[in-house]
N, C-alpha and C. Protein backbone atom coordinates (compact mmCIF):
# COMPACT_ATOMS: atom_id res chain seq x y z
N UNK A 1 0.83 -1.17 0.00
CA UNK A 1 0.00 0.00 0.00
C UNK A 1 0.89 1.25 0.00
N UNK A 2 0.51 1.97 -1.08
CA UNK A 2 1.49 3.44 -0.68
C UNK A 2 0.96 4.79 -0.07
N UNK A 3 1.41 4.98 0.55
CA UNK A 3 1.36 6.25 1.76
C UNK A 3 0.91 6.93 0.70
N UNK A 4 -0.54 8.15 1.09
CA UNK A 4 -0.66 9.19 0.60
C UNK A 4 0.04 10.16 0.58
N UNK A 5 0.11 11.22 -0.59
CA UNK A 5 1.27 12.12 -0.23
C UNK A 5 1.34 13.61 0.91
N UNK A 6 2.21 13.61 1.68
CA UNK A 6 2.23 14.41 2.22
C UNK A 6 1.60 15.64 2.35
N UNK A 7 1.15 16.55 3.50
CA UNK A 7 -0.02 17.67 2.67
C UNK A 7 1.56 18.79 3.18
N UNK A 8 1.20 19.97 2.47
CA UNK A 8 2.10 21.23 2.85
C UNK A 8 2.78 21.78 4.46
N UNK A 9 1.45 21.66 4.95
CA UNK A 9 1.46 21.71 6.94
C UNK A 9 2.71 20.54 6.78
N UNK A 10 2.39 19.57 6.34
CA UNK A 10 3.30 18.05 7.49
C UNK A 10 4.76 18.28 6.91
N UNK A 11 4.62 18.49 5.38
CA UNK A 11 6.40 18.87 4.73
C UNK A 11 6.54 20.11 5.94
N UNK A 12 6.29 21.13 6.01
CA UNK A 12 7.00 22.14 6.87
C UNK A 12 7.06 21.96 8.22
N UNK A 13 6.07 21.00 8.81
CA UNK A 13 6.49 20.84 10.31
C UNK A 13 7.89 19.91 10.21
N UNK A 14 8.21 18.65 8.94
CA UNK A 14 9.24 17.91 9.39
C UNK A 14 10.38 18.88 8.75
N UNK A 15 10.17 20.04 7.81
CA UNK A 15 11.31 20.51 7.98
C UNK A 15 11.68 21.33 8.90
N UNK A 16 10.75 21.67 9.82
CA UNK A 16 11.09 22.78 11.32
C UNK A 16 11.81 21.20 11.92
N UNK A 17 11.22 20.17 11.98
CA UNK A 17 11.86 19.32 12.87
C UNK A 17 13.63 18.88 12.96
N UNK A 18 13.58 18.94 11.18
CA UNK A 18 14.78 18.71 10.90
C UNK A 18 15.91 20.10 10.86
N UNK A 19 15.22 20.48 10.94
CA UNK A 19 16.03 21.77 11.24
C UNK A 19 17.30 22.61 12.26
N UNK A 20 17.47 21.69 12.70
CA UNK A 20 18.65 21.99 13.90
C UNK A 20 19.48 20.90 14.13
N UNK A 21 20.25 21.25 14.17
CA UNK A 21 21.67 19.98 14.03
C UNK A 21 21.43 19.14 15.11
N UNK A 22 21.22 19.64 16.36
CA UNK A 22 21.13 18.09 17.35
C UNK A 22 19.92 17.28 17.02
N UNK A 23 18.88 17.68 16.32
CA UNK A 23 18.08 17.01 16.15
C UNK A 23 18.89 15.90 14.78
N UNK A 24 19.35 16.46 14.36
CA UNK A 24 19.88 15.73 13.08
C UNK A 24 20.84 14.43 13.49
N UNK A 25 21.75 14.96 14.87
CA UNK A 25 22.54 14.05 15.20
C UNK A 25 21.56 13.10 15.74
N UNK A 26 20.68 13.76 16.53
CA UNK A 26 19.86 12.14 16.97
C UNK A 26 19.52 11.70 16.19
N UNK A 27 18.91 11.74 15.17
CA UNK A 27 18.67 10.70 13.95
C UNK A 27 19.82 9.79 13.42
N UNK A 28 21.17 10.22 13.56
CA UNK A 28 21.94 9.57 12.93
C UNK A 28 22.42 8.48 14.26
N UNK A 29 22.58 9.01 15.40
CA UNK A 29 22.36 8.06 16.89
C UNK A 29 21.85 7.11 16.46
N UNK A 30 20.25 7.32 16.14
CA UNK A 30 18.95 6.35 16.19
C UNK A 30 19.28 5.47 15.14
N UNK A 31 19.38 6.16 13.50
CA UNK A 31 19.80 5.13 12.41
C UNK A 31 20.65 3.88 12.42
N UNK A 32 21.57 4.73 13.58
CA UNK A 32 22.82 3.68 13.83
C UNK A 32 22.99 2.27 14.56
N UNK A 33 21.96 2.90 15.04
CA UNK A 33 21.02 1.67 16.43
C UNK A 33 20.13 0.04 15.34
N UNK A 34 20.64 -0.88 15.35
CA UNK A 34 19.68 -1.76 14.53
C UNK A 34 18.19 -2.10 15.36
N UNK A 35 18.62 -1.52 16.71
CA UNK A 35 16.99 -1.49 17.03
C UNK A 35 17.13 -0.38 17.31
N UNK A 36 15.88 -0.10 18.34
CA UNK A 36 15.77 0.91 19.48
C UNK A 36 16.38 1.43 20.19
N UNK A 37 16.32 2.72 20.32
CA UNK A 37 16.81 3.36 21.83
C UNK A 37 16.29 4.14 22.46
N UNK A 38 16.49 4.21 23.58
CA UNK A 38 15.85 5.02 25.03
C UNK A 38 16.76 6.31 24.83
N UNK A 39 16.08 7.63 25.65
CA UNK A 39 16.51 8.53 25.61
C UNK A 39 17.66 8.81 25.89
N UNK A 40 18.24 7.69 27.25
CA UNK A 40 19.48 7.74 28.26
C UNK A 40 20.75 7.21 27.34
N UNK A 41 20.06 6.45 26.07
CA UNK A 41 21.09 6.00 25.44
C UNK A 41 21.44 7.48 23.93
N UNK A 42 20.60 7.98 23.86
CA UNK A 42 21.08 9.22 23.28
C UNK A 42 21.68 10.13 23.78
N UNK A 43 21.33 10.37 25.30
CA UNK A 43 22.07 11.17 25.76
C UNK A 43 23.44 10.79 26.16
N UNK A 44 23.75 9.80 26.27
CA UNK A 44 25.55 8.95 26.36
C UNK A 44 26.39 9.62 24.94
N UNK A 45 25.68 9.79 23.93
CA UNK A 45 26.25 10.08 22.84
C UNK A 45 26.48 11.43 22.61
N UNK A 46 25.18 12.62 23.58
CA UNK A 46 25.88 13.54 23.44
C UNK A 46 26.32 14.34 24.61
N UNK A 47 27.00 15.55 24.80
CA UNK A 47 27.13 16.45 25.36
C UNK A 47 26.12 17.48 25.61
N UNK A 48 24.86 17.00 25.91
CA UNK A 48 23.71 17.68 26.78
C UNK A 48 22.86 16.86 27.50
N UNK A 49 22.40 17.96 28.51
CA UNK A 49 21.49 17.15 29.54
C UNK A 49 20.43 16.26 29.14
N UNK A 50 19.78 15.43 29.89
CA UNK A 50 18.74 14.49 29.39
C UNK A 50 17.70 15.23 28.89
N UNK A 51 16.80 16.86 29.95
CA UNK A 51 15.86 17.02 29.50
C UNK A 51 16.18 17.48 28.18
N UNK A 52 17.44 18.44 27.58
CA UNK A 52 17.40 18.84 26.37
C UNK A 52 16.99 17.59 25.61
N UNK A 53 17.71 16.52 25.44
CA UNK A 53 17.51 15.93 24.60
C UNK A 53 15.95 15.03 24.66
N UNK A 54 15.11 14.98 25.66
CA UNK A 54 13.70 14.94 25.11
C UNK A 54 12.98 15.80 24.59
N UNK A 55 13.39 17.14 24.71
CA UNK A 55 12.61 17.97 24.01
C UNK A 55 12.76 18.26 22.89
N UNK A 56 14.17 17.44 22.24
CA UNK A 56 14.85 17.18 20.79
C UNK A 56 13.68 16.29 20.28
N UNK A 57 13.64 15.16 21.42
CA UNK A 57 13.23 13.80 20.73
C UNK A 57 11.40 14.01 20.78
N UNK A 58 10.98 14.65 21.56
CA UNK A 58 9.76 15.30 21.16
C UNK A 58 9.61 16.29 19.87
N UNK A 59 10.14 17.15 19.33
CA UNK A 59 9.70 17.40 18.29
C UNK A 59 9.90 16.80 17.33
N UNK A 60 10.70 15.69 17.06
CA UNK A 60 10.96 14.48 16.06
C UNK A 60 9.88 13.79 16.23
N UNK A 61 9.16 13.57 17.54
CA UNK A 61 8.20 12.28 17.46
C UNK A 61 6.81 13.16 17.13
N UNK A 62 6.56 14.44 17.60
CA UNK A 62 5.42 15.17 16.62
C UNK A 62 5.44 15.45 15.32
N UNK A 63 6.27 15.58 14.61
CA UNK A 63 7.02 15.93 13.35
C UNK A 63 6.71 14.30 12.42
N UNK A 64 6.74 13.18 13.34
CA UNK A 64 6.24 12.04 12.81
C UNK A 64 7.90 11.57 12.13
N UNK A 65 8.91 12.11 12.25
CA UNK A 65 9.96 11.68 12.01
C UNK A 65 10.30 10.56 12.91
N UNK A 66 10.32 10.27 14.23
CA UNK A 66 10.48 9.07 14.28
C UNK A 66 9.56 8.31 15.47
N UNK A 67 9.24 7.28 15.96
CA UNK A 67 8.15 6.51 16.43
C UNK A 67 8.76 5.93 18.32
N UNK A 68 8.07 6.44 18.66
CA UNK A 68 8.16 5.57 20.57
C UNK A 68 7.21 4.87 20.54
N UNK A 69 7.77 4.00 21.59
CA UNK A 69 7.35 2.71 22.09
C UNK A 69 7.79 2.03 23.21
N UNK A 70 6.92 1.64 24.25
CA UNK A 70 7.37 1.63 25.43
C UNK A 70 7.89 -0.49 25.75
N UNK A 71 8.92 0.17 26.16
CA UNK A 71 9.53 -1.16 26.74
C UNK A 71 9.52 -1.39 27.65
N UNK A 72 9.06 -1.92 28.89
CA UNK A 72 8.95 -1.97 30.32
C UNK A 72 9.13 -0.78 30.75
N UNK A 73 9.51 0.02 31.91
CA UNK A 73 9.31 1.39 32.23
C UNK A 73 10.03 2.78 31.17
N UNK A 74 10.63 1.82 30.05
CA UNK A 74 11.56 3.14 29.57
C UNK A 74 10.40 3.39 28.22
N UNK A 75 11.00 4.53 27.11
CA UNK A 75 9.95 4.94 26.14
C UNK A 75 11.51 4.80 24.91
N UNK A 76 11.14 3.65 24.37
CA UNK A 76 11.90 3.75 23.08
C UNK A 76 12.03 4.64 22.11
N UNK A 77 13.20 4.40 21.43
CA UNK A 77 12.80 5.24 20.16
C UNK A 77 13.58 4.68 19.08
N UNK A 78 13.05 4.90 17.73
CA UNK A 78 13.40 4.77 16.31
C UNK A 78 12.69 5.60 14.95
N UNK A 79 13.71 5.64 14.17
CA UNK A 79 13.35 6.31 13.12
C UNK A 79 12.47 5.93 12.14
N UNK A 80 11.11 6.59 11.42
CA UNK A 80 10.52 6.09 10.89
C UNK A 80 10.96 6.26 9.42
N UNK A 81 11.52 5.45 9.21
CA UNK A 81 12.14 5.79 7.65
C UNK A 81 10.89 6.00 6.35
N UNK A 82 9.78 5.13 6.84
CA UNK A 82 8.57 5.44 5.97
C UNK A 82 8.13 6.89 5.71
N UNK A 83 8.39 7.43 6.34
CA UNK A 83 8.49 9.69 6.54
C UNK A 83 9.26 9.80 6.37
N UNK A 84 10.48 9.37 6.46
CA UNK A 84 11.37 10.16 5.89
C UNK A 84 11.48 9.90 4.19
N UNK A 85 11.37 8.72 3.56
CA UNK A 85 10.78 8.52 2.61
C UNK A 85 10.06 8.90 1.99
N UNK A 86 8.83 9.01 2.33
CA UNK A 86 7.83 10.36 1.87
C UNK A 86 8.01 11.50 2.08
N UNK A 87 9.11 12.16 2.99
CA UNK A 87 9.31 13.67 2.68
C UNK A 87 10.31 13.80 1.41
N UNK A 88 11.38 13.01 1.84
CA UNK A 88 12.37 13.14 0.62
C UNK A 88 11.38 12.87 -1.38
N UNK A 89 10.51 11.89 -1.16
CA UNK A 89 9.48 12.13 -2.46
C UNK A 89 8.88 13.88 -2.47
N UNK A 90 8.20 14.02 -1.44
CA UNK A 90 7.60 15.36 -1.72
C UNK A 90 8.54 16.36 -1.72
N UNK A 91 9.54 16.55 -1.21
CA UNK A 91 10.62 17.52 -1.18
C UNK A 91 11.25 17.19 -2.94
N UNK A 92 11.20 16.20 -3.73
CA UNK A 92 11.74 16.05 -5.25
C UNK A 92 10.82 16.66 -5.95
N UNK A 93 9.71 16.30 -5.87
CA UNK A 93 8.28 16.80 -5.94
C UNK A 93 7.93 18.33 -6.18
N UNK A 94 8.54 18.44 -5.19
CA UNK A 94 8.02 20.10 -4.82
C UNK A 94 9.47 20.34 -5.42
N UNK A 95 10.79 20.65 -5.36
CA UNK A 95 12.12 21.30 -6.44
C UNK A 95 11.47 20.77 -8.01
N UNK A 96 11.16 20.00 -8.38
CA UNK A 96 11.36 19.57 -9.61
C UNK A 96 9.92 20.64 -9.94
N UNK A 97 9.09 20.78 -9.41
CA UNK A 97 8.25 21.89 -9.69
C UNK A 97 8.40 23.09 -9.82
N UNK A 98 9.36 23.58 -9.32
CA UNK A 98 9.41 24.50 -9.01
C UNK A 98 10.90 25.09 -9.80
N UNK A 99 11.18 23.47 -10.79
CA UNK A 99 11.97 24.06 -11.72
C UNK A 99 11.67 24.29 -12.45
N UNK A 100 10.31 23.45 -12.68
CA UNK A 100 9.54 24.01 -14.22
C UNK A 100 9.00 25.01 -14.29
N UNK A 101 8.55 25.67 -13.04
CA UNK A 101 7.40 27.00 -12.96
C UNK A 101 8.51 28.16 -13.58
N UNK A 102 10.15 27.65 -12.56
CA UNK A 102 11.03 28.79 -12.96
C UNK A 102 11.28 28.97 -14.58
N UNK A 103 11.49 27.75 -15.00
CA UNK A 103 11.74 27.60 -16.61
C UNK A 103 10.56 28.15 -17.58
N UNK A 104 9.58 27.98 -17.21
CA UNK A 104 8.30 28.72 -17.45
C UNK A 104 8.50 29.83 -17.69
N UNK A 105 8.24 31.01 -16.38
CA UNK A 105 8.38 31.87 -16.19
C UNK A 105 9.80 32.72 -17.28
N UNK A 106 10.78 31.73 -17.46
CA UNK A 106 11.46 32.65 -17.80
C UNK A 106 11.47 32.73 -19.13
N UNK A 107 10.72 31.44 -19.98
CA UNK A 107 10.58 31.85 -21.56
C UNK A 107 9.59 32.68 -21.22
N UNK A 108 8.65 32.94 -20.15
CA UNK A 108 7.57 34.08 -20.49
C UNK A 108 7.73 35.68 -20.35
N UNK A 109 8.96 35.88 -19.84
CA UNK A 109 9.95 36.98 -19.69
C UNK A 109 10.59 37.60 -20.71
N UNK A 110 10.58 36.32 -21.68
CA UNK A 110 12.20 36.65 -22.14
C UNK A 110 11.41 38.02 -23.80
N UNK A 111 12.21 39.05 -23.98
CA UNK A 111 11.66 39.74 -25.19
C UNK A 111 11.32 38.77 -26.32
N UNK A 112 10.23 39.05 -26.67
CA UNK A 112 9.44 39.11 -28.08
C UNK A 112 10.30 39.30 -29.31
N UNK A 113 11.25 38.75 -30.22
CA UNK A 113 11.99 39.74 -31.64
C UNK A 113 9.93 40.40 -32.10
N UNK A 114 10.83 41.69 -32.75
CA UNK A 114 9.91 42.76 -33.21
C UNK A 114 9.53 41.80 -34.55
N UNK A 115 8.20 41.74 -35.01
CA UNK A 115 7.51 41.35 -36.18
C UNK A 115 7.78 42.40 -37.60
């Protein structure tokens, strides 16, 4: 079954999500992980406190970039590559459009030769 495509709102919330480098490093943390990980194990990797880094890993998990799940008292985490998949489609999507509108636009610019 293939995922419907993304609406405008959800591309710009995951690019606010993706938008700041520690958020980026936790993704690459998480990718790196063949399963899951807990918050405590992201924070081993970096140089900030725990709460920063849930409030990293909260706007990734509203953003729908990546998925929790609870393992006995802790709250997992992993990347949902299925979104990130569908943003990277709508993000080709949306440039490749927006090369044609430009290419458009600019034979519709360009002078007329005089008749």
């Amino acid at each position: 079954m293939q995922a419907s495509p993304m609406s405008e709102d959800e591309i710009a919330a995951m690019m606010r999500a993706l938008g700041h480098p520690v958020r980026l490093e936790i993704l690459r943390i998480l990718s790196a992980r063949a399963d899951s990980c807990c918050c405590n194990d992201v924070t081993d990797c970096l140089d900030l406190a725990q709460s920063t880094v849930s409030q990293h890993l909260k706007v990734l998990l509203d953003a729908g970039v990546i998925e929790r799940h609870a393992q006995g008292t802790r709250n997992n985490y992993r990347v949902r590559h299925d979104r990130l998949s569908g943003f990277t489609g709508a993000m080709e999507r949306y440039f490749d459009q927006l090369g044609t509108d430009a290419a458009s636009c600019a034979r519709a610019s360009r002078p007329q030769p005089a008749a």
